[in-house]
Protein backbone atom coordinates (compact mmCIF):
# COMPACT_ATOMS: atom_id res chain seq x y z
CA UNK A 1 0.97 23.04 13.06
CA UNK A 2 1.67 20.43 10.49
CA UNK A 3 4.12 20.86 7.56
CA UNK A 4 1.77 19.90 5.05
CA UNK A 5 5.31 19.17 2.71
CA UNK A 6 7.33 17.14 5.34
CA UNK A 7 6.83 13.15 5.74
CA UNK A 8 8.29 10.47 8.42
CA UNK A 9 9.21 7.85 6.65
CA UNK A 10 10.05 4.38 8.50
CA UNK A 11 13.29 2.99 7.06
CA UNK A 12 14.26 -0.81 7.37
CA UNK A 13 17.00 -0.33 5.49
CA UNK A 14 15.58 -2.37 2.67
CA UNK A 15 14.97 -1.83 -0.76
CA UNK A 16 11.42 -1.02 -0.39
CA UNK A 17 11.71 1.73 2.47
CA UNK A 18 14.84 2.82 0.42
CA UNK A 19 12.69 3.89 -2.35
CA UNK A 20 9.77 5.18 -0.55
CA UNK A 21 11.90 7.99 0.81
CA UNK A 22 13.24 9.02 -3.04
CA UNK A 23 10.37 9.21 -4.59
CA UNK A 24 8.62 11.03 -1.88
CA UNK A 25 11.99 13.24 -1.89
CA UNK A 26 11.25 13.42 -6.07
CA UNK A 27 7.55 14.11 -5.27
CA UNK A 28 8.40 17.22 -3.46
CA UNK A 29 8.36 15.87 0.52
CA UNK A 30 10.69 16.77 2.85
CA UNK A 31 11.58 13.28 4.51
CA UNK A 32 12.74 12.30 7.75
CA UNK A 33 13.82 9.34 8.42
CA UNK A 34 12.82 7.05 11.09
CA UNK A 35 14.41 3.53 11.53
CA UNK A 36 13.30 1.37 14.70
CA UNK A 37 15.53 -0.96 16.45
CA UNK A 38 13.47 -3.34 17.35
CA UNK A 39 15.40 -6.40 18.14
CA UNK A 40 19.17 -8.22 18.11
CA UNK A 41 19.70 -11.79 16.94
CA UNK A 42 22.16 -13.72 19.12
CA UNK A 43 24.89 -13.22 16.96
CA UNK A 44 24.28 -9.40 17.31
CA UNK A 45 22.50 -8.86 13.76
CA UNK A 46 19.07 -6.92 13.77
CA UNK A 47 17.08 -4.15 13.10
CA UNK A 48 19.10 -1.78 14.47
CA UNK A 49 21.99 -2.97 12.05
CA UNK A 50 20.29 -1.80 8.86
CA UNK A 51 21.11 1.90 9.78
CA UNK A 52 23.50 2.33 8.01
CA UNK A 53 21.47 1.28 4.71
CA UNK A 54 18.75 3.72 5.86
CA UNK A 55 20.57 6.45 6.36
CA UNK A 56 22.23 6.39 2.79
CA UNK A 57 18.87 6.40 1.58
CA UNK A 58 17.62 9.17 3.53
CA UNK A 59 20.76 11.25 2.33
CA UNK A 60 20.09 9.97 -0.75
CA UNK A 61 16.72 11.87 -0.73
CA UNK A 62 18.16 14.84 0.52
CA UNK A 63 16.35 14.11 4.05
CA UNK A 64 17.82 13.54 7.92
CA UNK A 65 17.83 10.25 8.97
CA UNK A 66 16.95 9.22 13.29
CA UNK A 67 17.62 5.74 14.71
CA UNK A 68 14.66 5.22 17.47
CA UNK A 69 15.76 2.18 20.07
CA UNK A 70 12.35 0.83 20.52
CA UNK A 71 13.39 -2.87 21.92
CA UNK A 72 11.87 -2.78 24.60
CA UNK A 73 8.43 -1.85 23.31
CA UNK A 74 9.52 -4.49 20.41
CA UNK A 75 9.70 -7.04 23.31
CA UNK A 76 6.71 -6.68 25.62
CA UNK A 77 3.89 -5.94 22.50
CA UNK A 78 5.13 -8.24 19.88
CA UNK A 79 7.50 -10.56 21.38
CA UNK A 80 5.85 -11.80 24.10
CA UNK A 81 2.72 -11.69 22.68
CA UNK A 82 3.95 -14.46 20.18
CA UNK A 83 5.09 -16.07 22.93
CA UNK A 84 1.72 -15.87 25.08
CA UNK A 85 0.10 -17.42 21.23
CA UNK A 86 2.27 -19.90 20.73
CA UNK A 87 1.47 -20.86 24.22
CA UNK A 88 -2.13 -21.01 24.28
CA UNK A 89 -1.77 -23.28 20.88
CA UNK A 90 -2.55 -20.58 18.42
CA UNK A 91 -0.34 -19.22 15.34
CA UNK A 92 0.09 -15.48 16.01
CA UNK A 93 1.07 -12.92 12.93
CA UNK A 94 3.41 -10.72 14.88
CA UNK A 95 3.41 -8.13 11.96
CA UNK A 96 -0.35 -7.37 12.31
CA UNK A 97 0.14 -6.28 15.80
CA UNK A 98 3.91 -4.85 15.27
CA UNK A 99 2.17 -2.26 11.92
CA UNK A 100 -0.50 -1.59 15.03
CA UNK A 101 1.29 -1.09 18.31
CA UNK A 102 4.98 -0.56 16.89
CA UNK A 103 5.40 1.13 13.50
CA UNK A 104 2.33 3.13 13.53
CA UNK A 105 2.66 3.99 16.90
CA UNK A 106 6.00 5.29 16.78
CA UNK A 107 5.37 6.57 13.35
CA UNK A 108 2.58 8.90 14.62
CA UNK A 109 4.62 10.28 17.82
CA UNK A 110 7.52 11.40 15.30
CA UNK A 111 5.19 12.49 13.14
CA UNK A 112 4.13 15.02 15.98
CA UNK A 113 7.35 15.63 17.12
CA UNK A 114 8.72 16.91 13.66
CA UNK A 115 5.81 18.56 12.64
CA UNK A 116 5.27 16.15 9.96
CA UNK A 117 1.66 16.51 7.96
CA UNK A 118 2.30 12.45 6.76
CA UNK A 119 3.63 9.19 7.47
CA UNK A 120 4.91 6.64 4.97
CA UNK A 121 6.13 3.16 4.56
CA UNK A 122 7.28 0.98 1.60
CA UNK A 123 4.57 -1.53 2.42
CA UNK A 124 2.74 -2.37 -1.21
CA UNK A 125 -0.39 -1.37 -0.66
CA UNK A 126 -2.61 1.70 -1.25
CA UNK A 127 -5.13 4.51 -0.10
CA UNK A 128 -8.30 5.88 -1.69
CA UNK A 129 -10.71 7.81 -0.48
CA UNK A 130 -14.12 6.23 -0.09
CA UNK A 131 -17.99 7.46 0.76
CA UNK A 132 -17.30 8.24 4.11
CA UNK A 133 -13.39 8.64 4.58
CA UNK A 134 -9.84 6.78 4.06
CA UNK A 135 -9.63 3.75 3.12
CA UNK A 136 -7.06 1.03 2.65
CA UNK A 137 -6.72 -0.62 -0.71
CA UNK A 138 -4.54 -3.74 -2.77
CA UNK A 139 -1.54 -2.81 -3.97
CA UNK A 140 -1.52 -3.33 -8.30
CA UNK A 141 1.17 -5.84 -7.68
CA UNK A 142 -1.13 -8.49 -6.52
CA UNK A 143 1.71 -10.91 -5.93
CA UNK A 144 3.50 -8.71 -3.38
CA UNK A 145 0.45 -6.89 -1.72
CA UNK A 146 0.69 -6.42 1.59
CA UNK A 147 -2.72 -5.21 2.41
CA UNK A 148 -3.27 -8.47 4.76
CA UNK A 149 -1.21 -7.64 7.52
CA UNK A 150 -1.90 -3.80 7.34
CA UNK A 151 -5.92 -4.05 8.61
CA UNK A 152 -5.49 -3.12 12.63
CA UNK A 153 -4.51 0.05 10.74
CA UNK A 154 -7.03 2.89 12.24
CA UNK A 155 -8.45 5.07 10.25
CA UNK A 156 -6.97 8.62 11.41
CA UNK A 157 -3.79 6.96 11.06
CA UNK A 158 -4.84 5.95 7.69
CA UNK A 159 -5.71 9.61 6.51
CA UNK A 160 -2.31 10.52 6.96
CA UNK A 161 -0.59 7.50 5.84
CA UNK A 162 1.33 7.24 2.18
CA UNK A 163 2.51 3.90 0.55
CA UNK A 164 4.38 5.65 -2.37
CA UNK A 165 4.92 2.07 -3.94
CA UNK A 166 1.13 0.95 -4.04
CA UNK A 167 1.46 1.38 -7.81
CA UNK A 168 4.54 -0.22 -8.20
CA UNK A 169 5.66 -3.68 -9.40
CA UNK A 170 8.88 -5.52 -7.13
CA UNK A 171 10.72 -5.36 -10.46
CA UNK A 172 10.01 -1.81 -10.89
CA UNK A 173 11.15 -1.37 -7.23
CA UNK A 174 14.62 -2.94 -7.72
CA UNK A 175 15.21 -1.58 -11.43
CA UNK A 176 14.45 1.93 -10.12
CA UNK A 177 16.88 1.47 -6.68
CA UNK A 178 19.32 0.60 -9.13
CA UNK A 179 19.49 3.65 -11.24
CA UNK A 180 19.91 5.43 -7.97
CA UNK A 181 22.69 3.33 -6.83
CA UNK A 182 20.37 2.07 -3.14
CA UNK A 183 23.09 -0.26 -2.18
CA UNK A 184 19.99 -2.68 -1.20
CA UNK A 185 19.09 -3.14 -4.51
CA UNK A 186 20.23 -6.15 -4.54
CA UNK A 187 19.83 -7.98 -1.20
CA UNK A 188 18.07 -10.63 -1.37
CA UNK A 189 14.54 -10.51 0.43
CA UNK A 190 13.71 -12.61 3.20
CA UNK A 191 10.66 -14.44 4.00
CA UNK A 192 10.73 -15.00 7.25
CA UNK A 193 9.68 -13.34 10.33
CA UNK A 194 12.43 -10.17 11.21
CA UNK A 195 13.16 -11.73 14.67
CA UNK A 196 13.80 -14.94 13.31
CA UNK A 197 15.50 -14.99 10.57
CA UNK A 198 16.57 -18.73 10.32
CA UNK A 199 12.51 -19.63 10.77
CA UNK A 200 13.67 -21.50 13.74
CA UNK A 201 10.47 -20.87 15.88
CA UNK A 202 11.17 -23.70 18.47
CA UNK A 203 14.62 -22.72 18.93
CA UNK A 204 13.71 -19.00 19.46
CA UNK A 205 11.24 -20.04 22.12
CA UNK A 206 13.24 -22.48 23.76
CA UNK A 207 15.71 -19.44 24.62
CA UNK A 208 12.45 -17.33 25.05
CA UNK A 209 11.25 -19.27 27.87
CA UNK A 210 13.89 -18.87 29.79
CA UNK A 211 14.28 -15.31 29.32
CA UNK A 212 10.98 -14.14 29.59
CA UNK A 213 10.07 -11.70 32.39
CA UNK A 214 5.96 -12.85 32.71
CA UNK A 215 5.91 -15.95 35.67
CA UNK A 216 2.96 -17.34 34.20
CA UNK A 217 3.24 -16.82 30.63
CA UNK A 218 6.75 -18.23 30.63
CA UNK A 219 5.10 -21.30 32.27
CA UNK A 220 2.77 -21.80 29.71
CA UNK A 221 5.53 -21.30 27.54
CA UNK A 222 7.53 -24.04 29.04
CA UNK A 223 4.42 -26.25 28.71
CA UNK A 224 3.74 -25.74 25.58
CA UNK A 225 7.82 -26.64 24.62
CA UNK A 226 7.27 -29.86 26.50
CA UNK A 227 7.13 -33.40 25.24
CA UNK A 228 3.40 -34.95 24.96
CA UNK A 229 0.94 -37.34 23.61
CA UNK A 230 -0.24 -37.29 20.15
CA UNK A 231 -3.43 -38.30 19.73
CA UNK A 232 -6.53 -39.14 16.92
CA UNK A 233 -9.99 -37.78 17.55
CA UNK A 234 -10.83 -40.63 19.02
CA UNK A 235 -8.16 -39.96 21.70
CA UNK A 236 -6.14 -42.89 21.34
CA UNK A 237 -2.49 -42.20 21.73
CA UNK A 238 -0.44 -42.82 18.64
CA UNK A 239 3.03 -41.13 19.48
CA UNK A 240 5.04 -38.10 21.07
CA UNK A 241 5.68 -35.43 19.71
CA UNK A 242 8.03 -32.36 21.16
CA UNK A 243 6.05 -29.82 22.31
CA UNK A 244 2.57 -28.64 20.81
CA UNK A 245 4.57 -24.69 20.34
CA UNK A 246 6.69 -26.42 17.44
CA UNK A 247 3.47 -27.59 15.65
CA UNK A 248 0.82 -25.62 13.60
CA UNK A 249 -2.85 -26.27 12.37
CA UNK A 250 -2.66 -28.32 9.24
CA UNK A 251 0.84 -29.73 9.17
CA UNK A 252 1.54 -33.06 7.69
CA UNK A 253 5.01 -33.58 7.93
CA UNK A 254 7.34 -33.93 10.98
CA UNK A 255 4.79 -35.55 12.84
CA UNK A 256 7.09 -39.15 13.52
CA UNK A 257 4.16 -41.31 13.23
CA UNK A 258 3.49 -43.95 11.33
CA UNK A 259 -0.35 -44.72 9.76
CA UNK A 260 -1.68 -46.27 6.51
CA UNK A 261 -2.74 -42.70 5.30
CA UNK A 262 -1.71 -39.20 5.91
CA UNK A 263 -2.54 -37.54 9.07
CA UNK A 264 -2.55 -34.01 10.03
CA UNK A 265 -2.51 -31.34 12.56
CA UNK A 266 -6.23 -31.13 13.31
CA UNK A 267 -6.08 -29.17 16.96
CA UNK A 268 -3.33 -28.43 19.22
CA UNK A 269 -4.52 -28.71 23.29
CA UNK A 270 -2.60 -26.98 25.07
CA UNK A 271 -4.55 -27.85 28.85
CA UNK A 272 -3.51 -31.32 28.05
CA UNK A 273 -0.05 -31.35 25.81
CA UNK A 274 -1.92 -32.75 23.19
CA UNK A 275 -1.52 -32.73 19.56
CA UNK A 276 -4.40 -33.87 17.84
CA UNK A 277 -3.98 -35.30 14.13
CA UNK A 278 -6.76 -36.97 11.59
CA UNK A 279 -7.51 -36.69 7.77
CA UNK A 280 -7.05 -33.76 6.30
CA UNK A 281 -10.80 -33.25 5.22
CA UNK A 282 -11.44 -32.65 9.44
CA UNK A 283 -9.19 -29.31 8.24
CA UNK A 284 -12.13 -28.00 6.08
CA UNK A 285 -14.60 -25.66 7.70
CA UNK A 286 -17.40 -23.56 6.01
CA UNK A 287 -17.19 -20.91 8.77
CA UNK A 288 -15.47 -19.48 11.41
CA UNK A 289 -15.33 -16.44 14.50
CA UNK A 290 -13.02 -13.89 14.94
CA UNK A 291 -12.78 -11.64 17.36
CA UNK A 292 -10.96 -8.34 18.05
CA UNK A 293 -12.54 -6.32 14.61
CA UNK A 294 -11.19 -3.58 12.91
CA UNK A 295 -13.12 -2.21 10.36
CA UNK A 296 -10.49 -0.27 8.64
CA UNK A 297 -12.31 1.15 5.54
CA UNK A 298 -15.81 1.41 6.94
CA UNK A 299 -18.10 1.95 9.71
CA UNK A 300 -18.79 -0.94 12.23
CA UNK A 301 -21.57 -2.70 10.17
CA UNK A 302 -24.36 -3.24 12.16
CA UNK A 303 -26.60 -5.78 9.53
CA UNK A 304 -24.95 -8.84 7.60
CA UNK A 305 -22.88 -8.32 4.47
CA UNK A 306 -20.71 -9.70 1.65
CA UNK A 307 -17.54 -9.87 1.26
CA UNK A 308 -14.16 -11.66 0.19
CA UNK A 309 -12.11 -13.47 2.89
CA UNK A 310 -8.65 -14.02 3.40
CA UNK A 311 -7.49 -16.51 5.91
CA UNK A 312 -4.29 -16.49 5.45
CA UNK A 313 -1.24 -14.24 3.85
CA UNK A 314 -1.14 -14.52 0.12
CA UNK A 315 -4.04 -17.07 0.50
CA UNK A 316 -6.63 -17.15 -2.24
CA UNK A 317 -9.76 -14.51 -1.51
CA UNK A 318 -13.10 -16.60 -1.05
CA UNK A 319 -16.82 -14.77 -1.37
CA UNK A 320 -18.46 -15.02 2.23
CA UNK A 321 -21.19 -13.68 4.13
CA UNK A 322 -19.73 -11.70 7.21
CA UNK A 323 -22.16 -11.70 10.55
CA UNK A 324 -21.14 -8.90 12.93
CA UNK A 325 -21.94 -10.43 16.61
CA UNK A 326 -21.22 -9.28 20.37
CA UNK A 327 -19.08 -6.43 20.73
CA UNK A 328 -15.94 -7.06 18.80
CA UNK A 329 -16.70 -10.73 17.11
CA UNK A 330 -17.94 -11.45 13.87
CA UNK A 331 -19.19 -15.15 11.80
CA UNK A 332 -17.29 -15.12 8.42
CA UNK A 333 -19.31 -18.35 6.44
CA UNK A 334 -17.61 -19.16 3.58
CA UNK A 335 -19.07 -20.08 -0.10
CA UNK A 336 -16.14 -22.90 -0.38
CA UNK A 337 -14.86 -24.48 2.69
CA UNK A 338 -11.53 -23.19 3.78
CA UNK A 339 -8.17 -25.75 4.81
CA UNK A 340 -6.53 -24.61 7.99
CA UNK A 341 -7.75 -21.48 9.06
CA UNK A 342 -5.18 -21.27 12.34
CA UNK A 343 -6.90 -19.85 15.07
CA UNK A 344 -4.52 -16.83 15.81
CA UNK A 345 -4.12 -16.04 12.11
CA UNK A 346 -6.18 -13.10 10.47
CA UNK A 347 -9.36 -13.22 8.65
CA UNK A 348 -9.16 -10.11 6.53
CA UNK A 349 -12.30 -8.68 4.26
CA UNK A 350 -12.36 -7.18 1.12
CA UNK A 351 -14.64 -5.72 -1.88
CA UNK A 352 -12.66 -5.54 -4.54
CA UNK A 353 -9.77 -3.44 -4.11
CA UNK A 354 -10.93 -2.45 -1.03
CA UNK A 355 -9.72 -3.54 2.57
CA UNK A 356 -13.08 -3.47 4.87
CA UNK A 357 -11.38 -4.75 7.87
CA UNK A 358 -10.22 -7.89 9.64
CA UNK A 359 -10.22 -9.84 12.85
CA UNK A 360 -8.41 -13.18 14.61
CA UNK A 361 -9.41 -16.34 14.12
CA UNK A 362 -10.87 -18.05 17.38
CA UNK A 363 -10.48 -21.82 18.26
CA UNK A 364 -14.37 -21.60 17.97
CA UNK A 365 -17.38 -20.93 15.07
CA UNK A 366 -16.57 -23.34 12.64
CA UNK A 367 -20.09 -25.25 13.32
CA UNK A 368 -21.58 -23.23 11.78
CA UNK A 369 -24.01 -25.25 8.65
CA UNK A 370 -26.09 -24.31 6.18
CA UNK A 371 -26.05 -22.07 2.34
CA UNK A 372 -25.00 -18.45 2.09
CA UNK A 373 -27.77 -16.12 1.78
């Protein structure tokens, strides 16, 4: 049975995580540790590397500290995966499916394994309880929520989840890691993705593609890295650019052509080598589909509803009216039309504070015309 008073917590070795565990510890929790090493950097930095930070924390908050090697895992879900995107000419989010398949995964299995009653993270974001179970909620620090990448979240996992700085600002965060001497307090906080730190995505999958173990999706891989036309919407060939994987829906700059206006990423073809550019008003779509739903806060909605849409991390929320459709898909038609929404990217929905759930943006659905309901 459950310790209803003990807590896996999953430590980065950050600031954030850091935290988390001592106020839990303050709050009463027994916490256990858990940090995941997930990945190395070629100059043999990475997750696994922040252990040491981690484990002061832990014994910090009076708690045991284990170091779980999940590369591996780390590899074929996420990794590749962002290959297999990046391939196919979309822009994945490898933290929506790492929270999914790699944090809360693992998180759950120690959570078992010591008899933990809760799991916990330093994400900023928060739970309630709603009309008919858990739900997932905006942090109060609006500028740092995290709520966006959190949706795939299920909801058992969500029942047992705690995001002890939901209520917290970043300030608070640091001031408070200070008084207890975190030695992360002060790091400074990166903003790109953990496996690349530089942001370098085409170097990263240059070396990916020759590493990777899948035949075919390290062929599409090597496609997509490969020189090819660029193109208007017309078709007529206006340069080359260096492989459609180092270009993303809506980019201006970079492109090495020369027009009497600006011209920007409008599609990326990935069958031909293509990238496709024209003005950015072609960006600006009243709808879209996504596919692959979670509801995270509610019940799969079987009638048409409002809500608030996010298309992209710390993008502005927009009123829409959400469509579910076959199986997993839904419409999401916006009130004012959207720039770039990637296919790839999440769409996630909200009422208010509340998360309702989320899906990915497909290539397709943005013909849809006509005024909200």
């Amino acid at each position: 049975m459950a310790d209803p008073g003990r807590v896996v917590v999953a430590m980065s070795g950050g600031v954030d995580s850091g935290l988390a565990a001592l106020l839990l510890a303050e709050a009463g929790y027994e916490v256990i540790g858990i940090t995941l090493q997930l990945y190395e950097t070629a100059d043999g930095r990475g997750s696994g590397a922040e252990a040491a930070s981690a484990r002061e924390a832990v014994e910090a908050a009076g708690g045991t500290h284990h170091l779980i090697d999940a590369r591996q895992r780390f590899r074929e879900l996420v990794i590749s995966g962002f290959a297999s995107e990046y391939a196919a000419g979309r822009t994945p989010n490898p933290c929506v499916r790492c929270n999914e398949q790699i944090k809360w995964a693992i998180l759950e299995q120690a959570a078992r394994t010591h008899r933990a009653a809760y799991m916990a993270t330093g994400h900023y974001a928060r739970t309630g309880t709603g009309a008919d179970g858990p739900v997932l909620m905006t942090a109060r620090d609006t500028g740092k929520d995290q709520s966006y990448v959190l949706w795939r979240i299920g909801r058992p996992a969500l029942a047992a989840t705690l995001f002890p700085l939901g209520e917290m600002t970043k300030e608070e965060v640091r001031a408070r890691s200070r008084r207890h001497g975190l030695t992360a307090a002060g790091r400074d906080e990166s903003q790109d993705i953990c496996f690349i730190p530089a942001g370098d995505y085409g170097t990263f999958l240059d070396g990916l593609a020759a590493e990777i173990d899948d035949a075919d999706t390290a062929a599409a891989l090597r496609s997509a890295l490969t020189p090819g036309e660029i193109v208007d919407l017309e078709g007529g060939i206006l340069g080359t650019h260096r492989g459609i994987a180092r270009y993303t829906i809506g980019q201006r700059h970079g492109l090495g052509i020369a027009a009497g206006h600006p011209l920007y990423v409008i599609a990326l073809d990935p069958a031909a080598r293509r990238v496709v550019v024209g003005e950015e008003s072609v960006l600006k779509q009243r709808s879209l589909l996504a596919s692959g739903a979670v509801w995270t806060s509610i019940e799969p909605p079987a009638e048409p509803f409002r809500a608030e849409a996010r298309v992209r991390y710390r993008g502005a929320r927009t009123p829409a009216f959400i469509t579910p459709g076959a199986g997993d898909s839904f419409t999401v038609r916006f009130e004012r039309e959207q720039r770039a929404a990637a296919p790839g990217q999440s769409v996630v929905l909200y009422d208010g504070e509340i998360v309702l759930g989320g899906g990915i943006i497909t290539p397709a659905g943005n013909e849809v015309s006509g005024e909200l309901p």
